[in-house]
C-alpha atoms as a PDB file:
ATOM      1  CA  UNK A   1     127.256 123.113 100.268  1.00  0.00           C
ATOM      2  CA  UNK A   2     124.245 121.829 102.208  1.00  0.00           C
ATOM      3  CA  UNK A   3     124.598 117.968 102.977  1.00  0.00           C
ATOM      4  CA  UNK A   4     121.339 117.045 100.980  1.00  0.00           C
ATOM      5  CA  UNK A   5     122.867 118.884  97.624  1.00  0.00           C
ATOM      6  CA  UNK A   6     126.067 116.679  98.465  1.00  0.00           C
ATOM      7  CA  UNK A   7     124.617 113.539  98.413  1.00  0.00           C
ATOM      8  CA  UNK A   8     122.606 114.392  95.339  1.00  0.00           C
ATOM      9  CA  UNK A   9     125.472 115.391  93.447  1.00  0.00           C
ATOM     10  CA  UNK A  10     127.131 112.183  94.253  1.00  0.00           C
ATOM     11  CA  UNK A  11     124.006 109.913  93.466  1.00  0.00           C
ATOM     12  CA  UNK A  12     123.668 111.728  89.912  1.00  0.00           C
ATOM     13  CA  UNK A  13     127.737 111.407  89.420  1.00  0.00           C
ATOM     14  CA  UNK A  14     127.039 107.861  90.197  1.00  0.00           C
ATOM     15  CA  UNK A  15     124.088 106.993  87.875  1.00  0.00           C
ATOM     16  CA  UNK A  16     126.440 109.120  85.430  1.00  0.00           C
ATOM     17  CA  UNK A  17     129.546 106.831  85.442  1.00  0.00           C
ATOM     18  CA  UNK A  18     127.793 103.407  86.170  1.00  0.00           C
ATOM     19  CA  UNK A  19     125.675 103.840  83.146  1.00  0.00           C
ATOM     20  CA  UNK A  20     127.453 106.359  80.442  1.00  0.00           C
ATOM     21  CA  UNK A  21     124.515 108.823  81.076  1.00  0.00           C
ATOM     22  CA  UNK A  22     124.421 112.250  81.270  1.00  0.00           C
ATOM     23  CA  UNK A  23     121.675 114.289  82.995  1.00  0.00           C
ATOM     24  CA  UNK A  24     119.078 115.916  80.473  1.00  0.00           C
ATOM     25  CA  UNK A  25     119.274 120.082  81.487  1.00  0.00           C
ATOM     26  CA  UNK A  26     116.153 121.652  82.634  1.00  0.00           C
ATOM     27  CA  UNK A  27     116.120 125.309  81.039  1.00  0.00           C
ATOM     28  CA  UNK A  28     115.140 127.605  84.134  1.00  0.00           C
ATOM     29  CA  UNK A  29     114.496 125.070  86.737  1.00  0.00           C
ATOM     30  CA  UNK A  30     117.637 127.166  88.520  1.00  0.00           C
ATOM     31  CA  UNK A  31     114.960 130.015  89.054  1.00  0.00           C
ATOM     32  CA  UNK A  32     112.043 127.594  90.114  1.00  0.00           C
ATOM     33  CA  UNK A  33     114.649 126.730  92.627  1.00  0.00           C
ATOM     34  CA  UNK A  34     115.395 130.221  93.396  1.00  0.00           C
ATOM     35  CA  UNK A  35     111.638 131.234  94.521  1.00  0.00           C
ATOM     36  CA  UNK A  36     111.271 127.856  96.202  1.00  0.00           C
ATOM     37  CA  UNK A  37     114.385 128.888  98.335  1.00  0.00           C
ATOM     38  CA  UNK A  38     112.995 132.396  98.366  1.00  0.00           C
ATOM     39  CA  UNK A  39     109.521 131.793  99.260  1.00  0.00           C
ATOM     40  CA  UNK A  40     109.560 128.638 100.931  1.00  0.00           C
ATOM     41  CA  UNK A  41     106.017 127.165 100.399  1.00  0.00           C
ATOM     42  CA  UNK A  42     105.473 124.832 102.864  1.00  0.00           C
ATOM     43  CA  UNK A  43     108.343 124.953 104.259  1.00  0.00           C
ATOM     44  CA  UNK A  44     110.516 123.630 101.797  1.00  0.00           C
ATOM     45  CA  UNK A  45     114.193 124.990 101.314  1.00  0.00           C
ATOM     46  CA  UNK A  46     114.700 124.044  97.962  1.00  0.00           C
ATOM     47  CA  UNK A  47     114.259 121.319  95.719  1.00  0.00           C
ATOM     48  CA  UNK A  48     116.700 119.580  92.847  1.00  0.00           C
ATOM     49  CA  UNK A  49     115.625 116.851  90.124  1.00  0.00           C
ATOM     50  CA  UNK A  50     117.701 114.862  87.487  1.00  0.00           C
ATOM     51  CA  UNK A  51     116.321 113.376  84.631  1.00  0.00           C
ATOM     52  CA  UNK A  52     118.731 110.499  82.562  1.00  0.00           C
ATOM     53  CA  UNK A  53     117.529 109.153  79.478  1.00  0.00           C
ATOM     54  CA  UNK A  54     118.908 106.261  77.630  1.00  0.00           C
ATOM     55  CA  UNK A  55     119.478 104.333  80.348  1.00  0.00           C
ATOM     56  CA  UNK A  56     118.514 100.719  78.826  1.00  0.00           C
ATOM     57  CA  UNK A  57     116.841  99.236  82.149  1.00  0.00           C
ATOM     58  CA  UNK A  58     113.797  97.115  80.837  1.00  0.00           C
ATOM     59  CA  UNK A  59     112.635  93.931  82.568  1.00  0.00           C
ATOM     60  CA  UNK A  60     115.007  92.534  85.553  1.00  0.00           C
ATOM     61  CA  UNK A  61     117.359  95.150  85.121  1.00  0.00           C
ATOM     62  CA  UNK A  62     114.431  97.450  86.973  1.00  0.00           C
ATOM     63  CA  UNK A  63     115.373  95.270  90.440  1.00  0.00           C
ATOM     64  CA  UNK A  64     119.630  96.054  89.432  1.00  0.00           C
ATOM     65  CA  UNK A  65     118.908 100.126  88.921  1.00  0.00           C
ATOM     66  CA  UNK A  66     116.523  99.958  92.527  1.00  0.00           C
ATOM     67  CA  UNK A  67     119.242  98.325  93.934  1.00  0.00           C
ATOM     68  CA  UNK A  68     121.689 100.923  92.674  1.00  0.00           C
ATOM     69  CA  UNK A  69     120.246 104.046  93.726  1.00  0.00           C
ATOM     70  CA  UNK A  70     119.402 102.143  97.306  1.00  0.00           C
ATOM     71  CA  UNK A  71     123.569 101.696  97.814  1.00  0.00           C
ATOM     72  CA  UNK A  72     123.987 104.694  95.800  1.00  0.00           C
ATOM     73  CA  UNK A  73     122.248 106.764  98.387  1.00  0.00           C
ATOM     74  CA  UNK A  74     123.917 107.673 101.668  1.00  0.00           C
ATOM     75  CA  UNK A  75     123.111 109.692 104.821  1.00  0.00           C
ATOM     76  CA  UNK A  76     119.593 110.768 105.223  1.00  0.00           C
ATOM     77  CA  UNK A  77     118.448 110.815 101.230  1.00  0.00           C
ATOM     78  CA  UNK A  78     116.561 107.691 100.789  1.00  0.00           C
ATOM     79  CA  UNK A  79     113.883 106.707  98.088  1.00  0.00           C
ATOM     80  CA  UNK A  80     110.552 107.782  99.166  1.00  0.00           C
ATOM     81  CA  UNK A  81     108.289 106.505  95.880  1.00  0.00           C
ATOM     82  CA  UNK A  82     109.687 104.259  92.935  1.00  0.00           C
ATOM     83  CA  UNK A  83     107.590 103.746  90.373  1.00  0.00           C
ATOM     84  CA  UNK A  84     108.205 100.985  86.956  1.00  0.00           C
ATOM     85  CA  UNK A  85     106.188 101.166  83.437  1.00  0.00           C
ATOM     86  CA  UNK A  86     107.267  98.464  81.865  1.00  0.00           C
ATOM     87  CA  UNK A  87     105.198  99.642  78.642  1.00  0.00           C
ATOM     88  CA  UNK A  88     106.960 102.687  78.500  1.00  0.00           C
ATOM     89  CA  UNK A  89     110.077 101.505  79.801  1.00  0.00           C
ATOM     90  CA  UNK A  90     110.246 104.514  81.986  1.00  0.00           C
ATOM     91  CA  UNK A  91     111.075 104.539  85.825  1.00  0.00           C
ATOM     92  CA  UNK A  92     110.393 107.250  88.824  1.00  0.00           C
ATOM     93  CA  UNK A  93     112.333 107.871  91.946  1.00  0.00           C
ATOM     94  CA  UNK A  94     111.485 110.777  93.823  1.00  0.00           C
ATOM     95  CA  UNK A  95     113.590 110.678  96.716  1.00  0.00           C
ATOM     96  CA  UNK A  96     113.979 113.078  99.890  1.00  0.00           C
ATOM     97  CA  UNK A  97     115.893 113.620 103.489  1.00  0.00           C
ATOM     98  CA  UNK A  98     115.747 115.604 106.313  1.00  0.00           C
ATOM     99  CA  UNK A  99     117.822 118.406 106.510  1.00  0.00           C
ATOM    100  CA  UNK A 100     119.213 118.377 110.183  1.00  0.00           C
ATOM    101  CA  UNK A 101     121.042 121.464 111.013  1.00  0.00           C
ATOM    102  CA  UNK A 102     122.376 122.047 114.752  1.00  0.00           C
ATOM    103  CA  UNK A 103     120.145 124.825 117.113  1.00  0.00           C
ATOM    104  CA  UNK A 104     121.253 128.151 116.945  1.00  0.00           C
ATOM    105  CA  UNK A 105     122.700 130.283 120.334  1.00  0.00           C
END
């Protein structure tokens, strides 16, 4: 397992048992992964995304969830762009790291 995909896992596990969630499955996104990892446009080595719904954050509760996925998040994932609509009640994190492997001989 690559560290990134690690570190996921355990942020979704965590949003999963803190809140009494379960992630919403994406049918095929395991082949859009598949090309990305095959094709690598621009470089990238693969991608993975989580959607929860239901998870009754509206108002100051927004500042408790950022703070959440901040601790929740270890090693080099880190939130890159949060976004709040309080009208829809719906928030964004798209988050991403740098995987660091060691040179080859």
């Amino acid at each position: 397992m690559e560290p990134l995909t690690g570190e996921f896992d355990h942020l979704v596990r965590s949003i999963e048992t803190h809140y009494g969630v379960k992630r919403t499955h994406i049918p095929l996104l395991g082949v859009a992964n598949f090309f990305v990892k095959t094709l690598r446009p621009a470089g990238a080595r693969g991608f993975k995304l989580a959607i929860f719904q239901g998870l009754g954050t509206t108002g100051g509760d927004l500042e408790d969830l950022d703070r959440f996925v901040e601790d929740a998040c270890r090693g080099t994932l880190r939130p890159m762009v949060v976004t709040h609509s309080r009208n829809a009640g719906e928030t964004t994190y798209l988050l991403a790291g740098n995987l660091v492997r060691p040179p080859s001989c």
